[in-house]
Protein backbone atom coordinates (compact mmCIF):
# COMPACT_ATOMS: atom_id res chain seq x y z
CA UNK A 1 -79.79 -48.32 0.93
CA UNK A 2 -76.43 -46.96 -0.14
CA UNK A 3 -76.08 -43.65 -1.63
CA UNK A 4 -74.78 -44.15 -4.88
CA UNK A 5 -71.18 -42.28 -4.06
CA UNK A 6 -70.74 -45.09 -1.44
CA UNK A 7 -70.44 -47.70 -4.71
CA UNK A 8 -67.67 -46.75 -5.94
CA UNK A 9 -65.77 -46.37 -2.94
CA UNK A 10 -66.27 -49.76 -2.06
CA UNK A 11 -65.08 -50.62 -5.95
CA UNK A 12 -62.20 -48.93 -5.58
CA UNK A 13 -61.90 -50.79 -2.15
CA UNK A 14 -61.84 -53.72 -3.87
CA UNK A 15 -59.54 -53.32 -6.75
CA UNK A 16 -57.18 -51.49 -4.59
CA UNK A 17 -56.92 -54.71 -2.47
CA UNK A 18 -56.86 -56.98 -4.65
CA UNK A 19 -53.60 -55.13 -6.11
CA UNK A 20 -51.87 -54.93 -2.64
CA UNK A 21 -52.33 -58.48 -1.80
CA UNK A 22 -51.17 -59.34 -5.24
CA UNK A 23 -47.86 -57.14 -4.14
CA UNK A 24 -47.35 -58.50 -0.98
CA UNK A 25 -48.13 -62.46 -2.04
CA UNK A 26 -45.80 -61.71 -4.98
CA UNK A 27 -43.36 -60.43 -3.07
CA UNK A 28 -42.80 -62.92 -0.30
CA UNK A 29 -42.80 -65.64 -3.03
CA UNK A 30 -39.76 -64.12 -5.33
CA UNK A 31 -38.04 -63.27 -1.82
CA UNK A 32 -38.89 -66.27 0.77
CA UNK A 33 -40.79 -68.94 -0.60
CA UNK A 34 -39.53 -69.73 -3.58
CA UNK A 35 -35.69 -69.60 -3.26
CA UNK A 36 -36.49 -71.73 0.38
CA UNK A 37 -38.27 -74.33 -2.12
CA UNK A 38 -34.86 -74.57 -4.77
CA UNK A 39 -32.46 -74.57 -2.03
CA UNK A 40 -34.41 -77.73 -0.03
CA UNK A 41 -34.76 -79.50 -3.38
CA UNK A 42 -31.43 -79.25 -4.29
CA UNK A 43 -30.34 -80.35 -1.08
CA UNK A 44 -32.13 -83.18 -1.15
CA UNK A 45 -31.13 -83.66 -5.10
CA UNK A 46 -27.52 -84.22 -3.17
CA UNK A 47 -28.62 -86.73 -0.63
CA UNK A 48 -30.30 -88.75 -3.18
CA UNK A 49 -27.41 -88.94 -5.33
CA UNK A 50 -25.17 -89.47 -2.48
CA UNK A 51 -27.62 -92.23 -0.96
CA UNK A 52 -29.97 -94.25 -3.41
CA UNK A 53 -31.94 -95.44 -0.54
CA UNK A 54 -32.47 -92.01 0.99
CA UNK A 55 -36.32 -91.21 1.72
CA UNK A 56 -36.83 -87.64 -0.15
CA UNK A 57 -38.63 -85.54 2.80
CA UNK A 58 -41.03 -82.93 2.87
CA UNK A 59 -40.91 -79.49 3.20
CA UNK A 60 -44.00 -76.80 3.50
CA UNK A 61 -41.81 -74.33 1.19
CA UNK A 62 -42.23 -76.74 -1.47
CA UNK A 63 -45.95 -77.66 -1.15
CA UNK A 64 -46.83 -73.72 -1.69
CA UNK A 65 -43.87 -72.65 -4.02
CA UNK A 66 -45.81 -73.12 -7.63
CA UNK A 67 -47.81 -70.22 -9.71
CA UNK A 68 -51.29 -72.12 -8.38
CA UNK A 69 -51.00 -71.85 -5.09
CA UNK A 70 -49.89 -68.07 -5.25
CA UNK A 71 -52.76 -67.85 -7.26
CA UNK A 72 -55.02 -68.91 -4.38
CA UNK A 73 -53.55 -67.31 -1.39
CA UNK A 74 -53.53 -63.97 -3.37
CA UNK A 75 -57.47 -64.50 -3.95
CA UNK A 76 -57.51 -65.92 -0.26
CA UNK A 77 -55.91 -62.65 1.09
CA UNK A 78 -58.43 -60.49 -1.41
CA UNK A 79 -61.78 -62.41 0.10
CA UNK A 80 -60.20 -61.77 3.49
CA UNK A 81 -60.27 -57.74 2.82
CA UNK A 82 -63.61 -57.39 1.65
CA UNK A 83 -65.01 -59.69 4.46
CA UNK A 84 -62.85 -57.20 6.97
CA UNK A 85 -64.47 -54.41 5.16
CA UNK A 86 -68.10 -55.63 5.28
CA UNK A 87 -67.59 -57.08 8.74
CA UNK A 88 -66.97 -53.34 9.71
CA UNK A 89 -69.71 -52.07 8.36
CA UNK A 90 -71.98 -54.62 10.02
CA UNK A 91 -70.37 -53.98 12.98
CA UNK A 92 -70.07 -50.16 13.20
CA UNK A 93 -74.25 -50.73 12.17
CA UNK A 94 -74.76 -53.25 15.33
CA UNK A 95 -73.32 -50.50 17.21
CA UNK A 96 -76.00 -48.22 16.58
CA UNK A 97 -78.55 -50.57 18.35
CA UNK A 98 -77.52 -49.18 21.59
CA UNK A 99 -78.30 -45.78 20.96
CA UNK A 100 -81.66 -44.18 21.32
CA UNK A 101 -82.33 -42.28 18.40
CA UNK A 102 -85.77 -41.28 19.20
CA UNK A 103 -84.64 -39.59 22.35
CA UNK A 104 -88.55 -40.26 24.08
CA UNK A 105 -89.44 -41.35 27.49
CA UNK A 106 -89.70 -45.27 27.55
CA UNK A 107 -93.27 -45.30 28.66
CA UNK A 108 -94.63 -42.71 26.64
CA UNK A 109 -96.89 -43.35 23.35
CA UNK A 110 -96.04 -42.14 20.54
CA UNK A 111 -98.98 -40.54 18.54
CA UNK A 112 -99.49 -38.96 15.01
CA UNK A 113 -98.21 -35.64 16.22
CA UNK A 114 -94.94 -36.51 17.64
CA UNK A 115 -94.29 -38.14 13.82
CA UNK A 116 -93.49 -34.44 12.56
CA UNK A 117 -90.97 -34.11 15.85
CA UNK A 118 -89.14 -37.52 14.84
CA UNK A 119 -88.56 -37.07 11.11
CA UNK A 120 -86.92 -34.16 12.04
CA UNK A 121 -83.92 -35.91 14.86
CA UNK A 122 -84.01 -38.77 12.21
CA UNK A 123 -82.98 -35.95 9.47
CA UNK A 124 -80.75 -34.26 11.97
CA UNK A 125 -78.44 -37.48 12.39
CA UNK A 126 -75.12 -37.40 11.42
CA UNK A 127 -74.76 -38.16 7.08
CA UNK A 128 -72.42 -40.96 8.05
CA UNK A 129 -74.95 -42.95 9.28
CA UNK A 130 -78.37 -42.12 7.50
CA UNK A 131 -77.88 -44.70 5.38
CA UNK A 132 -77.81 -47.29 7.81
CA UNK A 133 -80.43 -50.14 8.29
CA UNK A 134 -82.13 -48.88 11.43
CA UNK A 135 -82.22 -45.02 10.59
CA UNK A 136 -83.78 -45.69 7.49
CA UNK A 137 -86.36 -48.66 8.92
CA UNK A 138 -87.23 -46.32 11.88
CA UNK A 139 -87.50 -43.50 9.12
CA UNK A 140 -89.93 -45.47 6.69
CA UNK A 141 -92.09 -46.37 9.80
CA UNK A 142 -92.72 -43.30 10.65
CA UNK A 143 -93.17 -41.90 7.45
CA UNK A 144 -95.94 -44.76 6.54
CA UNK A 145 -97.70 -43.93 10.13
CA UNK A 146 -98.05 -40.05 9.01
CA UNK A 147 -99.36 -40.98 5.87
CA UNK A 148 -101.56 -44.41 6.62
CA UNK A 149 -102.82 -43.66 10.55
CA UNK A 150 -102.22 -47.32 10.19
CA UNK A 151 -100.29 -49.17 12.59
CA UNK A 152 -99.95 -52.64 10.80
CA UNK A 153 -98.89 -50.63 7.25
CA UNK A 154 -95.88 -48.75 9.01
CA UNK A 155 -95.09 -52.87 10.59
CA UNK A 156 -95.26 -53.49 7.42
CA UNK A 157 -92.99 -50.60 5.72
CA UNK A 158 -90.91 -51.50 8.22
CA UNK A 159 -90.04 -54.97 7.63
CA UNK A 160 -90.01 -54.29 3.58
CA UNK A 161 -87.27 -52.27 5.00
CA UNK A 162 -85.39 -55.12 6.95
CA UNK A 163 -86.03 -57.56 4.06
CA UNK A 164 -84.76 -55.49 1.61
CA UNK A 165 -81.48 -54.66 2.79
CA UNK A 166 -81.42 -58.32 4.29
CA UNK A 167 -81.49 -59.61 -0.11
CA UNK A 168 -79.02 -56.41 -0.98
CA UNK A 169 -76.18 -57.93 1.91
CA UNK A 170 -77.05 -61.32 0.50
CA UNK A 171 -76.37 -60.35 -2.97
CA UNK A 172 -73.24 -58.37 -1.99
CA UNK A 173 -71.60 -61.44 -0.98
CA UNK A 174 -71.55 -63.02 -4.66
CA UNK A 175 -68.01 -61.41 -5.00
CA UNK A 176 -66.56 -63.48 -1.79
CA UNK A 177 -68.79 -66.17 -2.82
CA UNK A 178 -67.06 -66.93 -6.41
CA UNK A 179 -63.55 -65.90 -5.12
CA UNK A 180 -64.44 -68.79 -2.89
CA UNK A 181 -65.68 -71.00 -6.03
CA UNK A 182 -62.58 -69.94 -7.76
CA UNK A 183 -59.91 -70.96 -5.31
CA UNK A 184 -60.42 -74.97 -6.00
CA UNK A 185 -61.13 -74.71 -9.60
CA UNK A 186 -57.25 -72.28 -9.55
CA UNK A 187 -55.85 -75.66 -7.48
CA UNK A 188 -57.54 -78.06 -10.14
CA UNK A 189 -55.66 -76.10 -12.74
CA UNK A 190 -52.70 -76.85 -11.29
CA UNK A 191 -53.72 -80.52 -10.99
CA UNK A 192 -54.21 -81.10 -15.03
CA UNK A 193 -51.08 -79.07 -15.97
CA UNK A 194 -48.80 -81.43 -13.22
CA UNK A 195 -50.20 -84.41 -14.46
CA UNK A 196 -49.83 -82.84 -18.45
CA UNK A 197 -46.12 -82.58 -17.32
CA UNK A 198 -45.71 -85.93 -16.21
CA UNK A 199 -47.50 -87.47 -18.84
CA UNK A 200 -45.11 -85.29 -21.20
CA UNK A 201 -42.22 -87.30 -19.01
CA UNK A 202 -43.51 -90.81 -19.02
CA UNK A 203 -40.59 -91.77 -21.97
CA UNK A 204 -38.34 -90.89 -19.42
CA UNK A 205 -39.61 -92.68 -16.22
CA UNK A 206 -39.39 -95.77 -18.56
CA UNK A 207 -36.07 -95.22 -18.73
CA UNK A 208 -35.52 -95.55 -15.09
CA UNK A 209 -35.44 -91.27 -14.35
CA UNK A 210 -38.92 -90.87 -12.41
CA UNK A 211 -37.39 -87.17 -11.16
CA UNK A 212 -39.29 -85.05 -13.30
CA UNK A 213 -42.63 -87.24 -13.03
CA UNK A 214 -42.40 -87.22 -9.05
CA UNK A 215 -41.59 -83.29 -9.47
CA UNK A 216 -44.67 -83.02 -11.75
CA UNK A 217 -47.22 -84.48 -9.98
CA UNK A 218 -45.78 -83.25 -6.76
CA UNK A 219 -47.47 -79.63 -8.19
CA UNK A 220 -50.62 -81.38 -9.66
CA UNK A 221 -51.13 -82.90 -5.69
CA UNK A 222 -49.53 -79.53 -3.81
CA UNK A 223 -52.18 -77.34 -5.79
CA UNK A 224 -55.36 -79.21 -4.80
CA UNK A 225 -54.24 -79.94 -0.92
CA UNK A 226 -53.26 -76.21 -0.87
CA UNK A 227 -56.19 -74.99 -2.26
CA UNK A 228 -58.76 -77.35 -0.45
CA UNK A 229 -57.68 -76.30 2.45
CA UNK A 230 -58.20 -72.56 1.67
CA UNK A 231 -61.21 -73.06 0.73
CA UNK A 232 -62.44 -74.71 3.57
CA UNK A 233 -61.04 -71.75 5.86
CA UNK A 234 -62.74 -69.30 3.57
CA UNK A 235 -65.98 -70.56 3.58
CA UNK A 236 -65.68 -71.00 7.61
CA UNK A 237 -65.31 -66.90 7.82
CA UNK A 238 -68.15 -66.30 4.64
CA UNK A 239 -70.56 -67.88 6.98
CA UNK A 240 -69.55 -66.17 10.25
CA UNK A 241 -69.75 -62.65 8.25
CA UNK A 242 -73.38 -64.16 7.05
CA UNK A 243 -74.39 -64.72 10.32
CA UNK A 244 -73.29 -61.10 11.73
CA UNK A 245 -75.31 -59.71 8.72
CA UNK A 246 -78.49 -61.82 9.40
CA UNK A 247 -78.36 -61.10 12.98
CA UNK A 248 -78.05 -57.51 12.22
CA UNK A 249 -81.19 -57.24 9.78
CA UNK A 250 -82.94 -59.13 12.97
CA UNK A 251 -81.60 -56.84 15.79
CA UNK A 252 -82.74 -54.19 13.73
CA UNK A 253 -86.12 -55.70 13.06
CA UNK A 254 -86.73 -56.17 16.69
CA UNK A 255 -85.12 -52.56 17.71
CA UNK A 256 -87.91 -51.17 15.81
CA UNK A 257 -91.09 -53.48 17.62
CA UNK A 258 -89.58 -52.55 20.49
CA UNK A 259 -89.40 -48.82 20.37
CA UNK A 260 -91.62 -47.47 17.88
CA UNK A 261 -93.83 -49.59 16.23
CA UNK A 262 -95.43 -50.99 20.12
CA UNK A 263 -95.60 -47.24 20.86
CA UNK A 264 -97.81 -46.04 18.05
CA UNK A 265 -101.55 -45.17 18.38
CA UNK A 266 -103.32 -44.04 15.96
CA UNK A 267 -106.21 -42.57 17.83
């Protein structure tokens, strides 16, 4: 389990990124995107006053130049952080599957007086990764074997263990989970205030100027398409960081039959 100064790091982690993608987003929108957008749709303002028949084009500037869609690749760009972050984590944790940190002789049984000897090189490991799943599942096995003399309760501890942390990774993912909720629900915002606009505009569509209610629900389509289509890429990466997670908790799981709890006699 985490210690508890490891929380707010990872809070801090989180704001902090959500402020620099919010920067950067921002940024490229007042500097790129949005002066690309005014300049294409006054161009083709020209052409269409120039040409009456002239088919108005489209342009990928304009699809992503309104306050919705900045909205969702700011949140996209935020979910993408704290996946990288917990993705790490997982990672760095998988890594420690291919050490031996019981430092015994493959074939050789482990009994109720080596369990003194292994709390110890489980104590002795480094503080930056005690807290990790397999220190703490190999350290909770052993522990319950000392006390019990019983190998099923220290398969047992074990797997509380493994279960445990499997619900706390599970529940740690709510944050990505509603930023991922959030993303179509920002695009169906901009959906009801487009078509608002160009219901606001219908006197003048009757009177032959349809600009502003093409413009209008231009943004109420643009923010649903845009944010559909983040969502869908979002989700894609929640469930591959799900997946590392679950296969983690299971690695660990079997990391522990393997070389402990099939090595334990109690006599």
């Amino acid at each position: 389990m985490k210690s508890r100064k490891d929380i707010p790091t990872e809070l801090i982690y989180q704001i902090f990124s959500l402020l620099i993608a919010f920067i950067i987003v921002h940024a490229v929108y007042i500097s790129v995107i949005r002066p690309q957008a005014d300049a294409f749709i006054e161009h083709e303002h020209e052409m269409m006053l120039e040409d009456t028949s002239y088919i108005q084009k489209r342009n990928f500037y304009v699809v992503i130049r309104d306050f919705e869609q900045e909205a969702c690749f700011i949140l996209m760009f935020w979910a993408f952080s704290i996946m990288s972050f917990k993705g790490y984590l997982s990672w760095k944790e998988n890594n420690l599957l291919d050490t031996d940190l019981l430092k015994l002789p493959i074939d050789l049984p482990i009994g109720l007086e080596d369990t003194k000897m292994l709390l110890q090189r489980l104590n002795d490991l480094p503080n930056n990764i005690k807290h990790y799943l397999l220190p703490r599942a190999l350290k909770m096995t052993v522990q319950r074997f000392s006390a019990t003399r019983n190998v099923h309760d220290a398969a047992t501890a074990m797997r509380d263990v493994c279960e445990s942390e499997s619900q706390r990774l599970d529940t740690e993912l709510s944050i990505i989970r509603y930023i991922a909720w959030a993303i179509p629900s920002v695009g169906f915002i901009g959906t009801v205030r487009g078509i608002g606009d160009a219901l606001s505009q219908a006197n003048r569509a009757m009177e032959g100027d349809i600009t502003g209610v093409t413009e209008s629900l231009g943004v109420a389509f643009n923010s649903t398409f845009i944010a559909l289509v983040i969502s869908i890429l979002l989700m894609f990466f929640i469930h591959q960081l799900q997946l590392l997670q679950e296969r983690l908790v299971l690695d660990s799981e079997s990391y522990c039959d393997m070389n402990l709890i099939s090595r334990l006699r109690s006599l």
